[in-house]
C-alpha atoms as a PDB file:
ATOM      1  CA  UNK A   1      13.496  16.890 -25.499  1.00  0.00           C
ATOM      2  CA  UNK A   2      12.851  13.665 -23.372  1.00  0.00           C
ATOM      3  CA  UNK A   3       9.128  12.652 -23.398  1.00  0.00           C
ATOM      4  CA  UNK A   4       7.283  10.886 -20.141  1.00  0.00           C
ATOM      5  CA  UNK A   5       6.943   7.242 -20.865  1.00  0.00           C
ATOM      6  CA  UNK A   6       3.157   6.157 -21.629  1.00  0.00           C
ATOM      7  CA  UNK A   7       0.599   6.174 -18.481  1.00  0.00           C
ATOM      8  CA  UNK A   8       0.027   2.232 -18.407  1.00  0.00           C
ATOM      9  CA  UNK A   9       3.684   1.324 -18.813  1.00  0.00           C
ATOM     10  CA  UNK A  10       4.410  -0.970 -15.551  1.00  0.00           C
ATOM     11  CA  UNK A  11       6.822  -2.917 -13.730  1.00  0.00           C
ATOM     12  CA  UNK A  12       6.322  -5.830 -11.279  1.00  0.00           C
ATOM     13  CA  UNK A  13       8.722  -6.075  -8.267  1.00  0.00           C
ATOM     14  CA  UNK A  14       8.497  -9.243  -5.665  1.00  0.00           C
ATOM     15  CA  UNK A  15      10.786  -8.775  -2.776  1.00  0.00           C
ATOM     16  CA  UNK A  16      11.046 -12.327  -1.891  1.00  0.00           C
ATOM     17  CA  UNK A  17      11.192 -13.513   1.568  1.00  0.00           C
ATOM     18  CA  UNK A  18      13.699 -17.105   1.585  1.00  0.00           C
ATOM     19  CA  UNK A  19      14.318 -17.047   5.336  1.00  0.00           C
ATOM     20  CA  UNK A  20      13.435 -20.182   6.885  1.00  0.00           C
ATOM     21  CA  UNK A  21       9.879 -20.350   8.789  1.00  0.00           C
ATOM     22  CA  UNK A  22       8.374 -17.564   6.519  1.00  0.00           C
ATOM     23  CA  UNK A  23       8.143 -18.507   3.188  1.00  0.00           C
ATOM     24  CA  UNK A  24       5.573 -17.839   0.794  1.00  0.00           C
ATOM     25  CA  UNK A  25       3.791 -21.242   0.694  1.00  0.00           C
ATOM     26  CA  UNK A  26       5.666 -24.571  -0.369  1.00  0.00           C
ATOM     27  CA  UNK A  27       3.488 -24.811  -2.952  1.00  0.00           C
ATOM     28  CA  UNK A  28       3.891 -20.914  -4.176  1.00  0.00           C
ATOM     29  CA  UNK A  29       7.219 -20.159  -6.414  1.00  0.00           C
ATOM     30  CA  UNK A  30       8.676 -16.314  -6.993  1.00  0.00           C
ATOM     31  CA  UNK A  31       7.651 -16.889 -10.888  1.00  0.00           C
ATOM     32  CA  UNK A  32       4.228 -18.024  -9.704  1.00  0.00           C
ATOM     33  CA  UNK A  33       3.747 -14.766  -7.680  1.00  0.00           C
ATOM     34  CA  UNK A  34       4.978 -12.652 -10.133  1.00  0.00           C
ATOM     35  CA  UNK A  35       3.234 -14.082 -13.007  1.00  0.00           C
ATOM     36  CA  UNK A  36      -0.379 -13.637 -10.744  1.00  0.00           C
ATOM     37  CA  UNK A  37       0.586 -10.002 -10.346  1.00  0.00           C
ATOM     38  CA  UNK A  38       1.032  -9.615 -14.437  1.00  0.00           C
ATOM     39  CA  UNK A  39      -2.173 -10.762 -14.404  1.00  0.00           C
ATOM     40  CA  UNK A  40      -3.873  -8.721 -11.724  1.00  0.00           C
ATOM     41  CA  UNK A  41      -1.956  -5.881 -13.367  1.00  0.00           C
ATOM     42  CA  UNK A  42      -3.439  -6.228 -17.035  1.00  0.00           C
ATOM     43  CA  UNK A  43      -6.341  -6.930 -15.866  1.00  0.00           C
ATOM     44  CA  UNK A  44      -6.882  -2.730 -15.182  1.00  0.00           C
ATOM     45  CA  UNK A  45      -5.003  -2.236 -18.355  1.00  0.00           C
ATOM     46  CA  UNK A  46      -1.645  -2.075 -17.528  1.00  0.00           C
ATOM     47  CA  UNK A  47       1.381  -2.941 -19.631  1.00  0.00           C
ATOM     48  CA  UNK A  48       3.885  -4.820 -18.005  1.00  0.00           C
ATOM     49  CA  UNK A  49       7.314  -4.300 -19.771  1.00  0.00           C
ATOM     50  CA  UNK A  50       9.539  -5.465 -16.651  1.00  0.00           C
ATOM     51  CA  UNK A  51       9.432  -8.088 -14.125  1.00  0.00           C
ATOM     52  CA  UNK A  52      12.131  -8.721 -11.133  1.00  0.00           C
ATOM     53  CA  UNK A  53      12.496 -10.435  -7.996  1.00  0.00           C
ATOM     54  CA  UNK A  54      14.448  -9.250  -5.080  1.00  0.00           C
ATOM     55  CA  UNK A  55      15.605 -11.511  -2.121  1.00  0.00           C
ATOM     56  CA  UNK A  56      14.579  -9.986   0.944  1.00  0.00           C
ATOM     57  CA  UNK A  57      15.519 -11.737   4.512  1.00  0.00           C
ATOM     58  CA  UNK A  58      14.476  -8.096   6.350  1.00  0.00           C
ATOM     59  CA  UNK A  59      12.483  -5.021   5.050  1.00  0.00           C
ATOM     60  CA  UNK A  60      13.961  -1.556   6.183  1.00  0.00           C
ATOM     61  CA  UNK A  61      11.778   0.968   7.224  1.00  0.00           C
ATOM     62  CA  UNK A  62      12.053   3.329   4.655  1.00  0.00           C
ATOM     63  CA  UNK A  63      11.846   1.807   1.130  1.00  0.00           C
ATOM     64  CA  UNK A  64      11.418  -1.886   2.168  1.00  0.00           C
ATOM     65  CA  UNK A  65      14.091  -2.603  -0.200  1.00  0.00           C
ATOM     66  CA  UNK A  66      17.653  -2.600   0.333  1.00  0.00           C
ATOM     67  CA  UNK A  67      19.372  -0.006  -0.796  1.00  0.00           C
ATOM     68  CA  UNK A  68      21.346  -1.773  -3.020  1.00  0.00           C
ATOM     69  CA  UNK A  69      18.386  -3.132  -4.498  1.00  0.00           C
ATOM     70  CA  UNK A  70      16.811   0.405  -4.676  1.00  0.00           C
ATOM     71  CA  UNK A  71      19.564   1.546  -7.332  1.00  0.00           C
ATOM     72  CA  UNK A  72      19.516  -1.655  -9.159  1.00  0.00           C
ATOM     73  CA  UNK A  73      15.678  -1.175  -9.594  1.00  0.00           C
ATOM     74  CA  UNK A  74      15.863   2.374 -10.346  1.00  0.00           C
ATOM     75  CA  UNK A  75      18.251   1.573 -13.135  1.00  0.00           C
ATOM     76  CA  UNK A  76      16.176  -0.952 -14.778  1.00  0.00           C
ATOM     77  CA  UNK A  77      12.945   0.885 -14.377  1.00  0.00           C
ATOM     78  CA  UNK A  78      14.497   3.632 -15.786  1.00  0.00           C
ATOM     79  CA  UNK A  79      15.362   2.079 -18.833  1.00  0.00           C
ATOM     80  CA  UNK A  80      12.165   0.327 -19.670  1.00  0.00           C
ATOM     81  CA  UNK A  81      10.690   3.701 -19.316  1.00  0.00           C
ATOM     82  CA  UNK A  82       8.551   2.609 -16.941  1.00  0.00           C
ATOM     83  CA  UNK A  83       5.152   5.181 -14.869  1.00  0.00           C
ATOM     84  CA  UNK A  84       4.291   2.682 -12.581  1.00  0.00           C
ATOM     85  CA  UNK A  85       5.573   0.503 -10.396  1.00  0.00           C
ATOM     86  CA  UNK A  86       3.387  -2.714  -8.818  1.00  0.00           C
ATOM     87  CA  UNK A  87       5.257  -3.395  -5.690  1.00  0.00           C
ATOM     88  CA  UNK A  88       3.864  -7.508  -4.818  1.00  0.00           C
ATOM     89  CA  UNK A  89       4.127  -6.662  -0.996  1.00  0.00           C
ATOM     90  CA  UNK A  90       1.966  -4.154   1.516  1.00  0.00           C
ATOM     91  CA  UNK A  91       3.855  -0.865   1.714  1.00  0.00           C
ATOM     92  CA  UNK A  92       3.735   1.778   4.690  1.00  0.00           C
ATOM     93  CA  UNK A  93       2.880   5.333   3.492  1.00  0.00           C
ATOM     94  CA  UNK A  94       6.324   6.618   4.396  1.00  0.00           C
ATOM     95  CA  UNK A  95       7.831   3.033   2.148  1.00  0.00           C
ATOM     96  CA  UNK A  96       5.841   4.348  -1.352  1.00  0.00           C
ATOM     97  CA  UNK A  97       6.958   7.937  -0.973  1.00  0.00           C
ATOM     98  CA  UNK A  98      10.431   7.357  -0.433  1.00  0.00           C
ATOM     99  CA  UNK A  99      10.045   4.607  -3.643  1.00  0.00           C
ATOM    100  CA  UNK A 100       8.196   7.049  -5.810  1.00  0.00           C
ATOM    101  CA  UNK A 101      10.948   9.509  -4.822  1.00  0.00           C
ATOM    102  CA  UNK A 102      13.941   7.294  -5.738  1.00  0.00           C
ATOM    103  CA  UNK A 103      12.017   6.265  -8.757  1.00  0.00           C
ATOM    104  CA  UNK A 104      10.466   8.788 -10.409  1.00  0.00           C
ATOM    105  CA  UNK A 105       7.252   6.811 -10.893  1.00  0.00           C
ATOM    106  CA  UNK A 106       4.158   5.954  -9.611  1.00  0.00           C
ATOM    107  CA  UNK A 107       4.608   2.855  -7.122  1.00  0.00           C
ATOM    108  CA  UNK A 108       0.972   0.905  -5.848  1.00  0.00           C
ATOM    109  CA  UNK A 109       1.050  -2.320  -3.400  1.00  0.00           C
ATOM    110  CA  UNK A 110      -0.590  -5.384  -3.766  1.00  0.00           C
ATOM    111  CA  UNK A 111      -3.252  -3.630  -1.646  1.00  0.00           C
ATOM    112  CA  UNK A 112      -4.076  -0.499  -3.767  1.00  0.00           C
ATOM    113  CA  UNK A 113      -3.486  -2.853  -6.971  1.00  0.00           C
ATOM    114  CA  UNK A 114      -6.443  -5.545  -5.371  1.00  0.00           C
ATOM    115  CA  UNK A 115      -8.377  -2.732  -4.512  1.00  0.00           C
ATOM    116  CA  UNK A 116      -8.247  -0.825  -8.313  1.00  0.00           C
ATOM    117  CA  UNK A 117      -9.276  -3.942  -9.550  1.00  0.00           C
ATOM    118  CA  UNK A 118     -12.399  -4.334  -7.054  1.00  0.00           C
ATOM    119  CA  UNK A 119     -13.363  -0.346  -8.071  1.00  0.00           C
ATOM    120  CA  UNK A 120     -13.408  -1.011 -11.875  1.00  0.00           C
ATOM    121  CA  UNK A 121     -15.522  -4.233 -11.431  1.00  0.00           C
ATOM    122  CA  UNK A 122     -18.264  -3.201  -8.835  1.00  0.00           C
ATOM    123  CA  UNK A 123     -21.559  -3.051 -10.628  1.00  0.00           C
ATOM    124  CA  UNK A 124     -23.884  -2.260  -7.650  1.00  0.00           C
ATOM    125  CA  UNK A 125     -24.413   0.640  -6.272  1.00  0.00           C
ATOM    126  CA  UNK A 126     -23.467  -0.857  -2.809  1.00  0.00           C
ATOM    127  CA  UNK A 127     -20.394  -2.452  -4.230  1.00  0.00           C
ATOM    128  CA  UNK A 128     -18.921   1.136  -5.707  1.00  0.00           C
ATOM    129  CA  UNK A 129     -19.971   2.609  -2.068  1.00  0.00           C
ATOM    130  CA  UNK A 130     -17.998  -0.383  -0.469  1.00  0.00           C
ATOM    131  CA  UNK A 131     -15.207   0.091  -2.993  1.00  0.00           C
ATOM    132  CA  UNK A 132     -14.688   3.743  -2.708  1.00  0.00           C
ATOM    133  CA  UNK A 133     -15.041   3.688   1.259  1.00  0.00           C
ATOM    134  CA  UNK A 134     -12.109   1.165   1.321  1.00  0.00           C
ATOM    135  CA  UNK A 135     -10.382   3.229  -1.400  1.00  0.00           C
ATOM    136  CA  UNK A 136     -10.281   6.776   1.099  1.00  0.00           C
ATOM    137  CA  UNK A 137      -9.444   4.873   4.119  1.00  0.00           C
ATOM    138  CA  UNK A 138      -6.400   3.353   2.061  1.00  0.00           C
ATOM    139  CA  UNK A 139      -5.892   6.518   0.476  1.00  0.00           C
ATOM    140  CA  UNK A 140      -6.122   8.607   3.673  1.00  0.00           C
ATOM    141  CA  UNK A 141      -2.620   8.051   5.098  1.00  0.00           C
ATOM    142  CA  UNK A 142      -0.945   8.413   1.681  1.00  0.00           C
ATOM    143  CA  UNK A 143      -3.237  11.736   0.817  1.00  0.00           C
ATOM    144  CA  UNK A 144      -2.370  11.416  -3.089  1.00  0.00           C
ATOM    145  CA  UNK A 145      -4.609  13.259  -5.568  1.00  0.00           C
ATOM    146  CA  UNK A 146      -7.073  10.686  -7.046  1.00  0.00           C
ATOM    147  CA  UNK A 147      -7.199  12.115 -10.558  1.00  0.00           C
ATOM    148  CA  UNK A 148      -4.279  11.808 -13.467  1.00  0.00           C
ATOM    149  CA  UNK A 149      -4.414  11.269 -17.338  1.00  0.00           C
ATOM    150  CA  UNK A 150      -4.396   7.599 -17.034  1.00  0.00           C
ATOM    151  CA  UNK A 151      -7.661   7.243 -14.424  1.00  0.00           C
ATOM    152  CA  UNK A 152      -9.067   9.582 -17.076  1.00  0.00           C
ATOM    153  CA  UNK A 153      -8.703   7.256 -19.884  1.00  0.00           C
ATOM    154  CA  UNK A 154     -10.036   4.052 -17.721  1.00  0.00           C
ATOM    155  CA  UNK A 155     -12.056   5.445 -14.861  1.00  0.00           C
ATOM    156  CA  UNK A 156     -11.196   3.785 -11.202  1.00  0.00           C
ATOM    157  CA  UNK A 157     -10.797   5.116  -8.150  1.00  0.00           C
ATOM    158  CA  UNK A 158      -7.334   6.638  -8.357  1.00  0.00           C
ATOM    159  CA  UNK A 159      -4.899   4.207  -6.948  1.00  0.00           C
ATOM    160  CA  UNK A 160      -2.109   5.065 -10.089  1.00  0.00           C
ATOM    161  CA  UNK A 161      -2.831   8.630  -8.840  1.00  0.00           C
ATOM    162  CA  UNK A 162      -0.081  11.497  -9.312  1.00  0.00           C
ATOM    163  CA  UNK A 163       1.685  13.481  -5.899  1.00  0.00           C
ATOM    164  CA  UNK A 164       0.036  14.102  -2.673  1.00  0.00           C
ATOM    165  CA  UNK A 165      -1.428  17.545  -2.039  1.00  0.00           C
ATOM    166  CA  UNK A 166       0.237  19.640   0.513  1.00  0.00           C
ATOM    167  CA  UNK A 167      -2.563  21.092   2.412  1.00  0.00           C
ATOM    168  CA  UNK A 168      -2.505  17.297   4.289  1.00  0.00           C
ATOM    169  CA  UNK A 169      -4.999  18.511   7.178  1.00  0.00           C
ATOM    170  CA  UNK A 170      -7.656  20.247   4.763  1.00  0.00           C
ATOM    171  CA  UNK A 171      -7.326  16.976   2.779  1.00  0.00           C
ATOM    172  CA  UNK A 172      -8.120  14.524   5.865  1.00  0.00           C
ATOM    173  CA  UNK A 173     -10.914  16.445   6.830  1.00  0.00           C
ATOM    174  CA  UNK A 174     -12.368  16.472   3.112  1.00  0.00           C
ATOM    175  CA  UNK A 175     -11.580  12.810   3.303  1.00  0.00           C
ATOM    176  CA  UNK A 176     -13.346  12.039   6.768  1.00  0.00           C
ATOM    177  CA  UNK A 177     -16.254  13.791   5.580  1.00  0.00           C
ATOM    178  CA  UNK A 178     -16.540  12.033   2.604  1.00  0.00           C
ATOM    179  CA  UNK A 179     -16.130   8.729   4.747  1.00  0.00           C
ATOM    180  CA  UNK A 180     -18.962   9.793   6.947  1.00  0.00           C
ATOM    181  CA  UNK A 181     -21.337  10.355   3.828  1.00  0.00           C
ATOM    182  CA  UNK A 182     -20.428   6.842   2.109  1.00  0.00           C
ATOM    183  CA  UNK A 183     -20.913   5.279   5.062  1.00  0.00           C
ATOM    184  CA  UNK A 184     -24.671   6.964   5.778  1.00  0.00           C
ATOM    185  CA  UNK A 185     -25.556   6.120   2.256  1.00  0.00           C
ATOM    186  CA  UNK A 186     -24.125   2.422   2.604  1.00  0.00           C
ATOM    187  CA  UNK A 187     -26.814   2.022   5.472  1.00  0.00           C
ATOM    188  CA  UNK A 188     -29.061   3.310   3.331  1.00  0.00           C
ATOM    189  CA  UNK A 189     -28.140   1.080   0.834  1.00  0.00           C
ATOM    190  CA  UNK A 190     -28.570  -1.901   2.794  1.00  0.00           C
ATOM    191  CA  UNK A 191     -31.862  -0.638   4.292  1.00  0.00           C
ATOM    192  CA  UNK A 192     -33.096  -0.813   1.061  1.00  0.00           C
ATOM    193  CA  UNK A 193     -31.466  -4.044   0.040  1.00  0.00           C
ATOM    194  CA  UNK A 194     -33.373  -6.126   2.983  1.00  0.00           C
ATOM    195  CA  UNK A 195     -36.620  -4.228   2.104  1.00  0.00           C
ATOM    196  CA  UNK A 196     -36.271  -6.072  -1.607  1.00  0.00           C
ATOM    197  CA  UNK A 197     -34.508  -9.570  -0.059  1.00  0.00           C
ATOM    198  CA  UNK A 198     -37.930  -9.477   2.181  1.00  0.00           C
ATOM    199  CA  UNK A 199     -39.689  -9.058  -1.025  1.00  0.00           C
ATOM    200  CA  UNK A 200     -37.952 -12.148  -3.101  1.00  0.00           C
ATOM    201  CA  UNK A 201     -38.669 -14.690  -0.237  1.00  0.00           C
ATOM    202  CA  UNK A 202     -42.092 -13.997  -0.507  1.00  0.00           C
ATOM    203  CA  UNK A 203     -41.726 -15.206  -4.366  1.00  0.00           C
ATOM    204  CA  UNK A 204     -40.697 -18.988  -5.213  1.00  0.00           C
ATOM    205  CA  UNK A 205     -37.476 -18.594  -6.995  1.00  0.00           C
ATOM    206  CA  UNK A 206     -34.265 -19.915  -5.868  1.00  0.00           C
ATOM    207  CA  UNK A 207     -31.321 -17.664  -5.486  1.00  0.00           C
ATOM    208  CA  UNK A 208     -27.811 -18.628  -6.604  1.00  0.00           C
ATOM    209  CA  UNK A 209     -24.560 -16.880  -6.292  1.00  0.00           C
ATOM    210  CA  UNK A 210     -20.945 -17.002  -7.948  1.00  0.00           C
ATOM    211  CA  UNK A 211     -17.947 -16.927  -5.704  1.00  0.00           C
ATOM    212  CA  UNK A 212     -14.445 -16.376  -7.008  1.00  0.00           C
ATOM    213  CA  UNK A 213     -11.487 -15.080  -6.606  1.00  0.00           C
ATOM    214  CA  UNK A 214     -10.378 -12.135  -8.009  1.00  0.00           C
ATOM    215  CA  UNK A 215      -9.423 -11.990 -11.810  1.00  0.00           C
ATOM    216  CA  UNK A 216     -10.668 -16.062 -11.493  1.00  0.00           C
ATOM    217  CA  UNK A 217     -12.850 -15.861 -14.792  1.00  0.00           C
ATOM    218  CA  UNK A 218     -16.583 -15.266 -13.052  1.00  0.00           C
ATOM    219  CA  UNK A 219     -17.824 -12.932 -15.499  1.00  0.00           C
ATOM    220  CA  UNK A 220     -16.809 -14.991 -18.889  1.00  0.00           C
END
């Protein structure tokens, strides 16, 4: 009997734009984009087993991809056994469905990849708040359940999450009112955050902040 592949078993796909006037940057190569997604990738624990670029002069609607290229991925992810799929371009809601549909995995955009990695490294209180507020209104078009085996085993906020739940207009309102709460206790927050920066300029100590970009190194 066929077994699912492991949770954290990924695959990187670039479609890559080489019509004139819209590259990518001069100074930015396909293997340089893909290689930056390994590493966004692996840096919320994700294996990547595949990598593959796709030349892409127009997007369609429905899966982005051609279709062509659809069944050539489907193929390959197939046979690296692969759960997820890291898509290195922003996807419509109707774009992931279809994928995950023609897949039979989990696909994520750069966006809900960028935005994992933000909700497994905020340390403040503030910064989860900030995270998770981003992560519903991301999450609120796509309605997918927030909860599977593999958020289990590494926390986050649910961006490798499994199907959508059907009852869509119970879920927006459960998601609006969660929205509304965050953002009341982000004011809150930040109430309370000028009370204590009034508090530190009274004191003579400098203040100093690190500013990176993501997955850059700050924290070693």
């Amino acid at each position: 009997m066929p077994t699912a592949p492991p949770p954290n078993r990924a695959a990187i796909l670039l479609p890559w734009d080489k019509s004139p006037g819209r590259a990518h940057g001069a100074s930015r190569t396909a293997e340089a984009r893909v290689a930056e997604a390994v590493g966004l990738a692996a840096s919320i624990g994700l294996v990547v087993v595949h990598e593959q670029v796709f030349p892409l002069r127009a997007g369609t609607p429905a899966t982005l991809f051609g279709k062509g290229q659809v069944e050539i991925a489907g193929d390959a992810l197939r046979a690296a056994e692969v759960s997820v799929v890291v898509v290195d371009a922003i996807l419509t809601p109707v774009q992931q469905r279809n994928l995950e549909t023609a897949w039979g995995a989990k696909v994520i955009d750069r966006t809900g990849l960028i935005l994992d990695i933000f909700g497994e490294r905020a340390r403040t209180r503030e910064g989860s708040l900030q995270v998770e507020l981003a992560h519903l209104d991301y999450q609120r078009s796509r309605l997918v359940r927030s909860w599977t085996h593999l958020e289990r085993q590494r926390g986050g906020f649910g961006f490798l999450g499994g199907p959508g739940e059907t009852q869509i207009e119970a879920d927006r309102r459960l998601i609006g009112d969660r929205i509304a709460r965050l953002r009341l206790e982000l004011e809150e927050v930040r109430r309370t955050r000028g009370l204590h920066r009034g508090a530190r300029k009274r004191v003579p100590y400098p203040v100093v902040a690190l500013v990176g970009y993501t997955n850059a190194g700050k924290s070693t």
